[in-house]
Protein backbone atom coordinates (compact mmCIF):
# COMPACT_ATOMS: atom_id res chain seq x y z
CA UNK A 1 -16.12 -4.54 0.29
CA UNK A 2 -18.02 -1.58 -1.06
CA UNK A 3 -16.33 0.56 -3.45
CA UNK A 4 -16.95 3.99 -0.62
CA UNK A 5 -14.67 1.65 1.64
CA UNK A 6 -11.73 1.17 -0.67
CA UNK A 7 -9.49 4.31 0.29
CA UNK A 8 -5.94 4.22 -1.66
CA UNK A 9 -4.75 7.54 -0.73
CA UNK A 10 -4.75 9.32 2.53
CA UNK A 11 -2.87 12.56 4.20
CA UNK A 12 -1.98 12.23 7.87
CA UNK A 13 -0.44 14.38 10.80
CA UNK A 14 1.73 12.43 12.93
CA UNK A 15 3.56 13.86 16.13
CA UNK A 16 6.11 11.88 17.83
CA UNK A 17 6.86 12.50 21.57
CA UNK A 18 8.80 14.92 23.73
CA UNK A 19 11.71 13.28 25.75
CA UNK A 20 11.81 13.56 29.35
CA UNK A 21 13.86 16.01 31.58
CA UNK A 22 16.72 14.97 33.01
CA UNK A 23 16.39 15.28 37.05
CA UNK A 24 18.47 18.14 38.99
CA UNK A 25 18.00 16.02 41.87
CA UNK A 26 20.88 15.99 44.82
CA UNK A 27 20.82 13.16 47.35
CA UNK A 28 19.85 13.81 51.04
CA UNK A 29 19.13 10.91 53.95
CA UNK A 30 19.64 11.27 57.57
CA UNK A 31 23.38 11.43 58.32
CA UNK A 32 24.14 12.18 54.74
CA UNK A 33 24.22 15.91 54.79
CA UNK A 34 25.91 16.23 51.18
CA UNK A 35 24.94 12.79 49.89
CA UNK A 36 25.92 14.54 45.54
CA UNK A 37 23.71 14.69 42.64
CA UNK A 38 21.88 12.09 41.73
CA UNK A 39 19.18 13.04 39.34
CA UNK A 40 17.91 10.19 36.49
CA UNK A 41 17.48 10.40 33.12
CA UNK A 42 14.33 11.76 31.33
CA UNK A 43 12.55 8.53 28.99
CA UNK A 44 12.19 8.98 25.42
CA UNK A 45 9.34 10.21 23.87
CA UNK A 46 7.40 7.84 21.83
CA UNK A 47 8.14 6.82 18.18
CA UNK A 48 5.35 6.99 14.99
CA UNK A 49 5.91 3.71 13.80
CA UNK A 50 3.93 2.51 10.62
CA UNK A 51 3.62 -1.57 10.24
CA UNK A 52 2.22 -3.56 7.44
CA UNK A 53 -0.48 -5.74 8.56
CA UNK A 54 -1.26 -8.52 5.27
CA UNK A 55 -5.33 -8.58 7.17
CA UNK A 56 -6.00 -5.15 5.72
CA UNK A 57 -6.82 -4.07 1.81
CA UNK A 58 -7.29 -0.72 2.51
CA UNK A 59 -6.35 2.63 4.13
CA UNK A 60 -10.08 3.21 5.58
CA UNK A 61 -8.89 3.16 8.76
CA UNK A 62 -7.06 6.42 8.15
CA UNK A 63 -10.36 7.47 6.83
CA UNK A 64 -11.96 9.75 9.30
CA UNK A 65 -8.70 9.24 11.80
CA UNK A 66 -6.18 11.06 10.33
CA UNK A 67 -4.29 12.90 13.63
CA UNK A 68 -1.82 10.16 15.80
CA UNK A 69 0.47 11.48 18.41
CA UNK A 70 3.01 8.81 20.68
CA UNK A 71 3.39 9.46 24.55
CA UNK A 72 5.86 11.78 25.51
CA UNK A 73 9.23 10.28 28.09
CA UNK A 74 8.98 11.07 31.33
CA UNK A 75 11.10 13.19 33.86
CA UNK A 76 14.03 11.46 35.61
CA UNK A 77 13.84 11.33 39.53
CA UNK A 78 15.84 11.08 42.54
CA UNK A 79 17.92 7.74 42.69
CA UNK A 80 19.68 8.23 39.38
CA UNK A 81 15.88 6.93 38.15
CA UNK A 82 15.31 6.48 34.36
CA UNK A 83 11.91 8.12 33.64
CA UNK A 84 9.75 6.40 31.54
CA UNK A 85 9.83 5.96 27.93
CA UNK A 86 6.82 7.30 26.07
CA UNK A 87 4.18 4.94 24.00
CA UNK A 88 5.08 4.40 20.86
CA UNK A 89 2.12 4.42 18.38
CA UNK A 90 1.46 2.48 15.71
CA UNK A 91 -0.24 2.58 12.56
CA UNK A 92 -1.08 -0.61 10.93
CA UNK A 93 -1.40 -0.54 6.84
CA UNK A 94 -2.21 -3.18 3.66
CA UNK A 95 1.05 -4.72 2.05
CA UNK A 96 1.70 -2.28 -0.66
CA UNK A 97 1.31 1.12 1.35
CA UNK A 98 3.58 3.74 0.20
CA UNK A 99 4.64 6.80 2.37
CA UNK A 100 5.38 9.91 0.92
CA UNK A 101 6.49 13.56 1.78
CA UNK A 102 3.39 15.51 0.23
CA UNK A 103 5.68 18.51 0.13
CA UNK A 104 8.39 16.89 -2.45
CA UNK A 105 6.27 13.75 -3.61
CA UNK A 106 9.52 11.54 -2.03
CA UNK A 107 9.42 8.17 -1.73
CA UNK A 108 10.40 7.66 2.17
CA UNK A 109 9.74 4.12 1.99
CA UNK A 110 7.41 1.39 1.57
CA UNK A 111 5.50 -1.48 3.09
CA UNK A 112 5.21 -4.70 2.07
CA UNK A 113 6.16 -7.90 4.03
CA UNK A 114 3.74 -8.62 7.06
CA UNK A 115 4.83 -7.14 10.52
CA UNK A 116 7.66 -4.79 8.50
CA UNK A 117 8.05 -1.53 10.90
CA UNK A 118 9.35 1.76 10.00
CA UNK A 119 9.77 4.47 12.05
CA UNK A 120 7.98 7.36 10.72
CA UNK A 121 8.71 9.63 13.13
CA UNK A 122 11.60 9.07 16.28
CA UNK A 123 10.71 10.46 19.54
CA UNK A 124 13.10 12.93 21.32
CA UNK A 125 15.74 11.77 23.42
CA UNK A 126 15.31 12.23 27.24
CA UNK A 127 17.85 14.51 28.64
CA UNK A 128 20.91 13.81 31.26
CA UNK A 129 20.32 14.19 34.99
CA UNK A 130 22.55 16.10 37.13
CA UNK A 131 25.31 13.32 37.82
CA UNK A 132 26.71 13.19 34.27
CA UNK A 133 27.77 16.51 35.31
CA UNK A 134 29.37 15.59 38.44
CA UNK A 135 33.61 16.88 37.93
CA UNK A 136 35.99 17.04 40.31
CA UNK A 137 35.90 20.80 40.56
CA UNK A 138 31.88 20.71 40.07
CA UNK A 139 30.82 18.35 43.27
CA UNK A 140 27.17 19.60 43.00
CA UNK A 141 25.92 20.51 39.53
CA UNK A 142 22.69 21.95 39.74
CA UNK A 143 21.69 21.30 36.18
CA UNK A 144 20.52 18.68 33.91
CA UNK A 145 19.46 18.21 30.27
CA UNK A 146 15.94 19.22 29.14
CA UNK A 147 14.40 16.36 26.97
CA UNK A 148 14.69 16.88 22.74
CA UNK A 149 11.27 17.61 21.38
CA UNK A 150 9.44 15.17 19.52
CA UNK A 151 9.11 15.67 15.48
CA UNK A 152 5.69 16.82 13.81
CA UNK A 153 4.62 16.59 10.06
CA UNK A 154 2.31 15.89 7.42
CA UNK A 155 2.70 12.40 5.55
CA UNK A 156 1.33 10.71 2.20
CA UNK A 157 -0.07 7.06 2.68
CA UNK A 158 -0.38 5.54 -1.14
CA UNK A 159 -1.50 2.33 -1.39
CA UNK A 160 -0.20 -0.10 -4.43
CA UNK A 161 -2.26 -3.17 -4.80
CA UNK A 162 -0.37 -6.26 -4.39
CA UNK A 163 -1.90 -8.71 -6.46
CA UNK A 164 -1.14 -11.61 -8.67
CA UNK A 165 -3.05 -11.04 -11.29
CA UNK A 166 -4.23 -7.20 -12.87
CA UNK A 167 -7.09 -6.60 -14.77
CA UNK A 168 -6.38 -4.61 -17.64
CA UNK A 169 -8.75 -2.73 -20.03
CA UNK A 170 -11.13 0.05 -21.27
CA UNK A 171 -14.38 0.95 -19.74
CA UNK A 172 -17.09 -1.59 -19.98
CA UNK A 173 -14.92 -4.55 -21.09
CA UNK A 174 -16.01 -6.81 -18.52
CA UNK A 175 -13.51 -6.94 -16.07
CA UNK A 176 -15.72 -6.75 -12.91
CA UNK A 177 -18.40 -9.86 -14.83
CA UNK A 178 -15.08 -11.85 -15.30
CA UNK A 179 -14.23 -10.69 -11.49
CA UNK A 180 -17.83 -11.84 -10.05
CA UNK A 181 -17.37 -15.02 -11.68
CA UNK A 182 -14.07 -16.50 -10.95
CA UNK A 183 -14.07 -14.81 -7.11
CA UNK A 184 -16.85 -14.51 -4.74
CA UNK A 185 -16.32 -10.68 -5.04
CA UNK A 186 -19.32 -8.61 -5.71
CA UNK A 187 -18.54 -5.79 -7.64
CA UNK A 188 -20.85 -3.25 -8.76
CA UNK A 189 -21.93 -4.50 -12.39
CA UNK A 190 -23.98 -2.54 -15.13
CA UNK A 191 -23.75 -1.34 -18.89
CA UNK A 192 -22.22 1.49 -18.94
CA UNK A 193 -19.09 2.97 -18.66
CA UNK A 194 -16.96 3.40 -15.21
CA UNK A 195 -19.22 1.51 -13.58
CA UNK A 196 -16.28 0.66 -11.23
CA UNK A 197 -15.05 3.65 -9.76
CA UNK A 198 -12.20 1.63 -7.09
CA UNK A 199 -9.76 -1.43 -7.57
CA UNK A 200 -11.87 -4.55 -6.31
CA UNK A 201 -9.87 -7.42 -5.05
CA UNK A 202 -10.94 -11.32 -5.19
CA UNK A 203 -9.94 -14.48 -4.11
CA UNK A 204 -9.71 -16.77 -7.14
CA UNK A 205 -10.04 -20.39 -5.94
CA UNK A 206 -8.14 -23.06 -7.41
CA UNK A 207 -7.67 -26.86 -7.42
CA UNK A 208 -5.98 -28.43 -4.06
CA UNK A 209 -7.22 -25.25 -1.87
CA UNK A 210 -5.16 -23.37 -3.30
CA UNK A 211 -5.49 -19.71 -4.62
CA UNK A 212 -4.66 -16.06 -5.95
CA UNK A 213 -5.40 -12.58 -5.96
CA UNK A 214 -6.77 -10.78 -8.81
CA UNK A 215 -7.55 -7.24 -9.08
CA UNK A 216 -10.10 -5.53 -11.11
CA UNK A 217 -8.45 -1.92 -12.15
CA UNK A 218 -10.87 0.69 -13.22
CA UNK A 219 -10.78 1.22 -16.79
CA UNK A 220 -8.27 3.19 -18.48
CA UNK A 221 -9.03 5.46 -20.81
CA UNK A 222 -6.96 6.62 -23.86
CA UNK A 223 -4.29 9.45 -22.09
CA UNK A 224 -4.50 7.80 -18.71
CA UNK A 225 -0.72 7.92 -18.57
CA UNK A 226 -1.13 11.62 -18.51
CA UNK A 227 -3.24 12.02 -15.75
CA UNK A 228 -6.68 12.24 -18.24
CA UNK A 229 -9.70 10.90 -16.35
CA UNK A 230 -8.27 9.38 -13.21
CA UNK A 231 -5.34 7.72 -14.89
CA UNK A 232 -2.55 7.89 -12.44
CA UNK A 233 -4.68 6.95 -9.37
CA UNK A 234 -5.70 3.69 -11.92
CA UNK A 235 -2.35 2.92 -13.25
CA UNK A 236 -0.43 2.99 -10.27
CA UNK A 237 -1.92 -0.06 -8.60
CA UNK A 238 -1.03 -1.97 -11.82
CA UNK A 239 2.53 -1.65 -11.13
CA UNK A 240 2.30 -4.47 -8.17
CA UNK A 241 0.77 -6.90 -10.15
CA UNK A 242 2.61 -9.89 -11.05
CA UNK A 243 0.50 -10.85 -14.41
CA UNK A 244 -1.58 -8.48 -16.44
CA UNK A 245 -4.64 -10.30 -17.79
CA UNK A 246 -5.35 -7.31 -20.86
CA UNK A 247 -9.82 -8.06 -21.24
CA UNK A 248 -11.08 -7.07 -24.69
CA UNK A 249 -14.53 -7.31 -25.91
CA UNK A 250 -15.31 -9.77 -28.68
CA UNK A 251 -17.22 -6.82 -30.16
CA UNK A 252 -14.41 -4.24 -30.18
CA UNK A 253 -14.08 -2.41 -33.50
CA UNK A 254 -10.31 -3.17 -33.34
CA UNK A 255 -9.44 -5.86 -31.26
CA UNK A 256 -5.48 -5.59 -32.01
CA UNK A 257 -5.85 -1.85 -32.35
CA UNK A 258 -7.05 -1.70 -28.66
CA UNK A 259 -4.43 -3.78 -26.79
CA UNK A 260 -1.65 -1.34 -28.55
CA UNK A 261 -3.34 1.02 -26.78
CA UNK A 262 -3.82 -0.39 -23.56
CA UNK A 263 0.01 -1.37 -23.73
CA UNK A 264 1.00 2.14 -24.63
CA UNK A 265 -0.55 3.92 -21.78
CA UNK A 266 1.35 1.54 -20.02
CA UNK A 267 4.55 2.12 -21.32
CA UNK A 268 4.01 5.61 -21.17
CA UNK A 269 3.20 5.80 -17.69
CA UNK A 270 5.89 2.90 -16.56
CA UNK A 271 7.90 1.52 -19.15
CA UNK A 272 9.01 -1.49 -16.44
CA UNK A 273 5.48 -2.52 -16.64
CA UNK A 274 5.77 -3.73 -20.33
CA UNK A 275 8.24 -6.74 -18.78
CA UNK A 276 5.27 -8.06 -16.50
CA UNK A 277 4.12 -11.61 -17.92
CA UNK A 278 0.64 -10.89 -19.73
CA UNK A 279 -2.31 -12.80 -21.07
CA UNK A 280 -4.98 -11.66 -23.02
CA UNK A 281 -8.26 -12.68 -22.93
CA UNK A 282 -11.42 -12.11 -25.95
CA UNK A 283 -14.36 -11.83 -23.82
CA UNK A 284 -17.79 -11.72 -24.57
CA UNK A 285 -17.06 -15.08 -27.18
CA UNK A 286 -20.57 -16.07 -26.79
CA UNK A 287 -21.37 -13.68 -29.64
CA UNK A 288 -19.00 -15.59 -31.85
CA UNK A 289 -19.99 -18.72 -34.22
CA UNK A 290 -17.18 -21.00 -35.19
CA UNK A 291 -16.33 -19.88 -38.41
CA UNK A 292 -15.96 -16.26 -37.12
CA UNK A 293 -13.81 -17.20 -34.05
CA UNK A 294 -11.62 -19.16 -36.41
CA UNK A 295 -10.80 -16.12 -38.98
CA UNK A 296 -9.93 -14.30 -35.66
CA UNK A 297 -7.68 -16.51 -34.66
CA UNK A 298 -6.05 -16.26 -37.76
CA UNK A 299 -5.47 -12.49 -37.83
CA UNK A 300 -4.88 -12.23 -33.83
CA UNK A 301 -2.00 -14.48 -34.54
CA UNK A 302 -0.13 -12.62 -36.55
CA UNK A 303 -1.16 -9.14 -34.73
CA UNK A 304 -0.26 -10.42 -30.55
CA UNK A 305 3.26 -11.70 -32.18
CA UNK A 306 3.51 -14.73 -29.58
CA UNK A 307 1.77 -13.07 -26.89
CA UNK A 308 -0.99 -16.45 -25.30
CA UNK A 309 -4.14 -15.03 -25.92
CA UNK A 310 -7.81 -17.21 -25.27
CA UNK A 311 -11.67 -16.80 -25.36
CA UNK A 312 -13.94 -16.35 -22.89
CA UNK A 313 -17.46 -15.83 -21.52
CA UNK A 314 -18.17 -14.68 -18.22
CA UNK A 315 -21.61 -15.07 -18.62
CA UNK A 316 -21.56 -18.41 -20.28
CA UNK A 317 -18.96 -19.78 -18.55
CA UNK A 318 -17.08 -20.42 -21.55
CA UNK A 319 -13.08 -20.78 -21.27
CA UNK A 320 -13.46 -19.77 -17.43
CA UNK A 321 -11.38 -23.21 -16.05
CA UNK A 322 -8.58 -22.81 -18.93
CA UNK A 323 -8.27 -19.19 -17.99
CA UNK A 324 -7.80 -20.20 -14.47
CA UNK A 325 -5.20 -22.58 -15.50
CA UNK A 326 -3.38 -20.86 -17.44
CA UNK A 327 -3.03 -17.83 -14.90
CA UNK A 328 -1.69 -20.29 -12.32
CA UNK A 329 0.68 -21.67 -14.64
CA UNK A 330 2.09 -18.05 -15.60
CA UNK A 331 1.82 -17.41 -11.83
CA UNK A 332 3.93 -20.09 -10.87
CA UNK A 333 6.64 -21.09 -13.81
């Protein structure tokens, strides 16, 4: 999936139907001069109906489509004949879609079991023929109902990655290396800084044909939880994931210094997030000797305060099985 595909947030216009008119019909047949009223029902109009579908990862589909409008109910007829109902329509979103009023920023609800429909939008009830009306002083009424108009508006689609595992860290930590390696994802890749402009998603396989998502999170910067950069369109698809795997360079400055930052832009955006199981993971450990990777240990044991913490190389496949196992284990106690 290319990153230009990857659309997380779209506005759309959705326009349920009209219902039907209710019939002013009055019977007639040979020999039945007066035969009453006997106009149908108008159908309903058609609902907006948004389902999750767990095939889809993103919102591209809303992409250059952005206008949907369901059927409207037809008229009732002679007979006491139900028109119609009107075609419902329905928009089919990833697991983790959240639909918002753009005018208040409301949560109106959210998507996230497979085949889970919500009615966006309800479509107008039909109206009453003519013989509802019918009264003992009122043998004929030449009235009905008209149909209720359908409902019209503007609505926020936000999607939340649901993942198992996050990928936490700054710029140019090697989140999408680690990514390319354990998945068969193929994330853009280069030295420099926001490289990766869009979450990336990958399939990590495991032993027994088994498996779990991880997502690579563009990095976040120091004031992300304040909107700097693009930190709220980042952070926000963190708060699905089930583990955080924090990735810190081997070559950081501050290695301990770094995850307290990391950790505080999450607090500060979403202090729940701090209660998510994490792991973090020293990458880039091919540039370490022995006796250097043991005086870290010594110092990152005292500074993570019992938080599991491991080495890694993405490019020399160093530490890449344990981290595997040890994600499925957090995944799954």
């Amino acid at each position: 999936m290319t990153e230009g595909n990857f659309v997380d947030y779209v506005k759309v216009h959705l326009a349920s139907g009209n219902g039907g008119k209710g019939s002013m019909h009055l019977h007639r047949e040979k020999y039945v001069a007066k035969g009453g009223p006997d106009g149908g029902d108008g159908g309903r109009g058609g609902h907006v109906i948004i389902r999750g579908n767990q095939n889809l990862w993103t919102l591209v589909n809303f992409k250059f489509k952005k206008h949907f409008k369901a059927g409207h109910g037809e008229h009732g007829s002679k007979n006491r004949s139900t028109g119609a109902d009107g075609a419902d329509v329905y928009l089919d979103v990833p697991l983790g879609t959240v639909v918002k009023d753009p005018d208040t920023d409301e949560v109106l609800f959210e998507i996230t079991e497979h085949g889970e429909e919500k009615i966006a939008l309800e479509g107008g009830m039909g109206g009453l023929g003519n013989w509802h009306f019918k009264t003992s002083t009122n043998q004929t009424p030449r009235y009905a109902q008209p149909g209720i108009p359908g409902q019209e508006g503007y609505f926020l689609l936000e999607l939340k990655i649901l993942a198992d595992v996050g990928l936490v860290g700054f710029p140019n930590a090697g989140k999408s290396t680690l990514l390319s390696v354990i998945t068969s994802a193929k994330p853009k890749i280069a030295d420099y800084e926001f490289t990766t402009l869009k979450p990336n998603l990958g399939i990590v396989e495991y032993r027994d044909f088994q498996s779990f998502v991880m997502a690579d999170i563009p990095g976040i910067i120091e004031g992300a939880a304040e909107g700097k950069g693009l930190g709220h369109y980042f952070l926000r698809h963190i708060e699905r994931n089930a583990t955080l795997l924090f990735l810190i360079p081997a070559d950081s400055k501050d290695i301990s210094q770094e995850y307290a930052i990391l950790l505080d832009e999450l607090r500060r955006y979403n202090p729940e997030l701090l209660h998510k199981e994490r792991l973090i993971a020293i990458s880039k450990c091919d540039m370490l000797d022995a006796e250097l990777m043991d005086e870290m240990k010594k110092e990152l044991d005292v500074d993570f305060k019992g938080i599991p913490y491991m080495f890694i190389s993405s490019v020399a496949q160093i530490g890449i099985t344990e981290l595997k196992d040890k994600l499925w284990q957090m995944l799954n106690d």
